[in-house]
N, C-alpha and C. Protein backbone atom coordinates (compact mmCIF):
# COMPACT_ATOMS: atom_id res chain seq x y z
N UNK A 1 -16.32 -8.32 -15.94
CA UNK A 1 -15.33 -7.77 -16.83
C UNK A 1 -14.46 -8.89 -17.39
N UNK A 2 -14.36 -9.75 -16.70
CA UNK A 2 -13.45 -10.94 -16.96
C UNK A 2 -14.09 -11.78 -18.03
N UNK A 3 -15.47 -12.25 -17.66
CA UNK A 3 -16.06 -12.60 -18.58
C UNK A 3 -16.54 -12.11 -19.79
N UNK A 4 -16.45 -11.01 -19.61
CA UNK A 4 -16.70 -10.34 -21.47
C UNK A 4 -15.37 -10.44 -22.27
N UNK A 5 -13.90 -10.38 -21.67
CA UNK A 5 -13.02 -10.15 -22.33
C UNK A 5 -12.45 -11.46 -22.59
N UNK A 6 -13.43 -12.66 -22.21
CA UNK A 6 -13.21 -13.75 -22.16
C UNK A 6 -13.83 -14.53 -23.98
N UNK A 7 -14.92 -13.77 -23.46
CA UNK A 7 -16.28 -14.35 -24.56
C UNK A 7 -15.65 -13.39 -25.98
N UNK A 8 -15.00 -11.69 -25.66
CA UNK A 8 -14.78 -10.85 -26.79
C UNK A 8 -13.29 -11.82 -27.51
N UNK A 9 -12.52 -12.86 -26.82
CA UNK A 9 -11.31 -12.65 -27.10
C UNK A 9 -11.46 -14.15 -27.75
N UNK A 10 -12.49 -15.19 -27.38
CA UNK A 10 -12.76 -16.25 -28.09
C UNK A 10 -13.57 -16.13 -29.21
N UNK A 11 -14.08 -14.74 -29.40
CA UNK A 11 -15.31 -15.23 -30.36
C UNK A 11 -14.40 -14.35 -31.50
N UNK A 12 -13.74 -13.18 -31.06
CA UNK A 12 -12.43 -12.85 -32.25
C UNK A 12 -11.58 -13.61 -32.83
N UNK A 13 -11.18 -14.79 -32.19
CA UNK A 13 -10.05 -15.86 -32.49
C UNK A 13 -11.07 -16.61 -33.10
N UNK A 14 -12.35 -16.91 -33.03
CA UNK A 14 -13.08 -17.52 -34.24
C UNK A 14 -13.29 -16.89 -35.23
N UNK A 15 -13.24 -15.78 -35.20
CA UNK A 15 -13.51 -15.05 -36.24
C UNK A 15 -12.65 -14.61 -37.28
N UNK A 16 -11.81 -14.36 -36.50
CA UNK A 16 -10.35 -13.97 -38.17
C UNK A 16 -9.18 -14.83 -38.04
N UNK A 17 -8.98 -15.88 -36.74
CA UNK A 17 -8.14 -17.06 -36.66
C UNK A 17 -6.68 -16.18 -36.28
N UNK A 18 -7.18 -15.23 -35.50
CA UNK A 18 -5.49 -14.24 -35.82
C UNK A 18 -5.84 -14.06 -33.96
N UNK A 19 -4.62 -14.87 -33.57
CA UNK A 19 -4.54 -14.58 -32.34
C UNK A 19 -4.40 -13.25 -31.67
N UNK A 20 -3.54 -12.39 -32.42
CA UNK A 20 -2.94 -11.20 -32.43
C UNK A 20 -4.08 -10.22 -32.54
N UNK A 21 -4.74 -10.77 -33.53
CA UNK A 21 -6.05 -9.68 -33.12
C UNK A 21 -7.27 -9.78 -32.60
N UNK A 22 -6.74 -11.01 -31.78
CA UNK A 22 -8.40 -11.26 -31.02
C UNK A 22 -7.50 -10.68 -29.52
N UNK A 23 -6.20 -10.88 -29.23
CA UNK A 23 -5.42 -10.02 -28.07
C UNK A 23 -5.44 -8.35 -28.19
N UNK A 24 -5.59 -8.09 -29.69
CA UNK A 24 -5.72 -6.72 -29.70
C UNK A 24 -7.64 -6.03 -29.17
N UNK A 25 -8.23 -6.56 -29.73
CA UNK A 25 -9.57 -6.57 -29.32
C UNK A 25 -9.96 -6.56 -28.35
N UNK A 26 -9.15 -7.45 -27.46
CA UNK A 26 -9.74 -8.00 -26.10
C UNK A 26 -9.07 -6.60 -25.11
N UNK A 27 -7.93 -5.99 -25.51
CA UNK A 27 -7.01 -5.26 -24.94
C UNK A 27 -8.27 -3.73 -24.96
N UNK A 28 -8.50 -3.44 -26.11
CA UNK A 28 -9.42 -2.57 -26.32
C UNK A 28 -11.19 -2.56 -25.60
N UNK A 29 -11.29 -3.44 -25.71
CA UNK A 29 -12.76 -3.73 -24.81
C UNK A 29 -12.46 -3.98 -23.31
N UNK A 30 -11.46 -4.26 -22.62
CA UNK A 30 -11.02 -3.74 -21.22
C UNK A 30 -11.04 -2.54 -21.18
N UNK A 31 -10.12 -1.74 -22.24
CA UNK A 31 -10.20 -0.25 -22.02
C UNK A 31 -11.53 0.26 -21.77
N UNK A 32 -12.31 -0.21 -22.84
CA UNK A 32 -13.74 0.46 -22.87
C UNK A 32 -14.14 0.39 -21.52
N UNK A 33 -14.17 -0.73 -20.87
CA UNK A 33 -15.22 -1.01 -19.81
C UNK A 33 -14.30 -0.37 -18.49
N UNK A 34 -13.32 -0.52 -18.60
CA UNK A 34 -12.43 0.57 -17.61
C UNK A 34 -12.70 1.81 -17.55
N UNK A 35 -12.50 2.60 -19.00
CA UNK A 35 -13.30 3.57 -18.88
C UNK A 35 -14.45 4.45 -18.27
N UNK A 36 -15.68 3.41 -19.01
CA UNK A 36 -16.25 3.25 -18.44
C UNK A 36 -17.19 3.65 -17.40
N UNK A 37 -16.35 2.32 -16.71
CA UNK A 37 -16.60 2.20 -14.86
C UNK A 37 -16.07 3.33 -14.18
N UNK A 38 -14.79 4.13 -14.77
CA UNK A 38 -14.22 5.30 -14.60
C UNK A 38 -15.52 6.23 -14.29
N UNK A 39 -15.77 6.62 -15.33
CA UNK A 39 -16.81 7.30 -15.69
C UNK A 39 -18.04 7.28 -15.04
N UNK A 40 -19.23 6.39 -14.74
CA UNK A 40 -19.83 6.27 -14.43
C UNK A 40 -19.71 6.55 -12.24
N UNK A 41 -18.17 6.25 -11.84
CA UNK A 41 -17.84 6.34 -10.30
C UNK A 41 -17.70 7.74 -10.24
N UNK A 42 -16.83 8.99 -10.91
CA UNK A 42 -16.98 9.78 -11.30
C UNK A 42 -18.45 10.37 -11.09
N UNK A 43 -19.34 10.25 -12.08
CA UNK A 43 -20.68 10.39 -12.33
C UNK A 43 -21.22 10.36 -11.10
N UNK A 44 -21.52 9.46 -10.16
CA UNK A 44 -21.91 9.23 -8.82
C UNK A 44 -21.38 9.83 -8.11
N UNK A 45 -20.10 9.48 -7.79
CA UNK A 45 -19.41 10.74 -6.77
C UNK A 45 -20.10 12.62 -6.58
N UNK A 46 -19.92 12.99 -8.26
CA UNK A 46 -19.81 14.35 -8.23
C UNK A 46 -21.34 14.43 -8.30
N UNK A 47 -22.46 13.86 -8.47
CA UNK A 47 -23.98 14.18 -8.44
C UNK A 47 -24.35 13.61 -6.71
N UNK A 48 -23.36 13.58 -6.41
CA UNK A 48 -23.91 13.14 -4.66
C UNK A 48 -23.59 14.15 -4.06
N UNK A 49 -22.29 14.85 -4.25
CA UNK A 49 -21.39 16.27 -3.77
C UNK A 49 -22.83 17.32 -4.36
N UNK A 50 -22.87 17.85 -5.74
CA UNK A 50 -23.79 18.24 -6.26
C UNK A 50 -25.16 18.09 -5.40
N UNK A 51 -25.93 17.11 -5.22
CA UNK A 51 -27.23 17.37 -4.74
C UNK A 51 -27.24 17.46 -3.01
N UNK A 52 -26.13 17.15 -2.25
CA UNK A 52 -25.77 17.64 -1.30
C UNK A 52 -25.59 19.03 -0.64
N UNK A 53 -24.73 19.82 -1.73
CA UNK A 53 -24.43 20.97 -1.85
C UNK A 53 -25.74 21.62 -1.79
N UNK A 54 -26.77 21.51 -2.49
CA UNK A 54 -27.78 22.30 -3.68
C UNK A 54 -29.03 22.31 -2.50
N UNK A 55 -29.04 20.96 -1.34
CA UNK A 55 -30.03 20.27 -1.19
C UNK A 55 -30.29 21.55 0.01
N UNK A 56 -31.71 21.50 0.41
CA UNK A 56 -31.87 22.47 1.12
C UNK A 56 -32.29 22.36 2.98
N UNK A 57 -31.79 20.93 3.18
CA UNK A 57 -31.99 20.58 4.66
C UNK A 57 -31.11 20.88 5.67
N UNK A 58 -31.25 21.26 6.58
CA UNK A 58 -30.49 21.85 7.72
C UNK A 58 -29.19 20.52 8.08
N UNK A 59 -29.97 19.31 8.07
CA UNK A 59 -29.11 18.36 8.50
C UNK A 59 -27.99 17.96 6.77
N UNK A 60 -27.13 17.52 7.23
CA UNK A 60 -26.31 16.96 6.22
C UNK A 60 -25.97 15.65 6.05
N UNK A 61 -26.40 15.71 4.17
CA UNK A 61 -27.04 14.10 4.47
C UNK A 61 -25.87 13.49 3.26
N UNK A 62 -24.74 14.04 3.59
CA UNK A 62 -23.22 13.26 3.01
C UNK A 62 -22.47 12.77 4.89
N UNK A 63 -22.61 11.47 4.80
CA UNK A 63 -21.19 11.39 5.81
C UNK A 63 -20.35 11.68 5.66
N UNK A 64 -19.47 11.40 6.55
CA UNK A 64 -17.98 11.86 7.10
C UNK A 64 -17.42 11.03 6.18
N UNK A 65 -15.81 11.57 5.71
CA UNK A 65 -15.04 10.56 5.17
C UNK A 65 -14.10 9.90 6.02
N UNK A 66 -14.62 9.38 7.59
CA UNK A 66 -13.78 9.01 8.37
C UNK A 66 -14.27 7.63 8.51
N UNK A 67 -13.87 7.13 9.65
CA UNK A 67 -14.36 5.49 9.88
C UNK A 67 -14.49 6.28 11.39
N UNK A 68 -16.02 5.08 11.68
CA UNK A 68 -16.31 5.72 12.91
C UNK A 68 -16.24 4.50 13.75
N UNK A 69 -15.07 3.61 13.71
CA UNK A 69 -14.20 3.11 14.59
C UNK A 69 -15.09 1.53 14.73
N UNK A 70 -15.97 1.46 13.71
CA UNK A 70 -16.09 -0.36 13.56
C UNK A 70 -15.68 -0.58 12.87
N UNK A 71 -15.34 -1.66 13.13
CA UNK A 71 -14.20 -2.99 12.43
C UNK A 71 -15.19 -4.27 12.75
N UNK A 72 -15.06 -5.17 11.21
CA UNK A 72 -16.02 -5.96 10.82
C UNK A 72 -14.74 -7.37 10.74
């Protein structure tokens, strides 16, 4: 992420020489990829709940949301 907003925010400042809008650009393509990543954790989460739910095995194959007391 760092590096795209790195490469989006130098190659804007070559491009229209306007600092201001290679900071505006760069501000906007974080959003995107924030988004995103939003989106996509989202996405995973609720299709794991989903095929969990749906799935038809006796055993249950979501763990616990606990810690089962190792420490690394």
């Amino acid at each position: 992420m760092s590096a795209t907003a790195v490469i989006v925010a130098v190659w804007t400042y070559m491009a229209t020489g306007s600092f201001w809008e290679a900071f505006a650009w760069t501000i906007v393509t974080l959003l995107v990829l924030q988004v995103g990543y939003f989106v996509l954790v989202v996405r995973l989460i609720f299709g794991r709940a989903h095929h969990a739910a749906t799935s038809q095995d006796p055993v249950d194959a979501v763990p616990p949301l606990h810690r089962d007391g190792v420490w690394f």
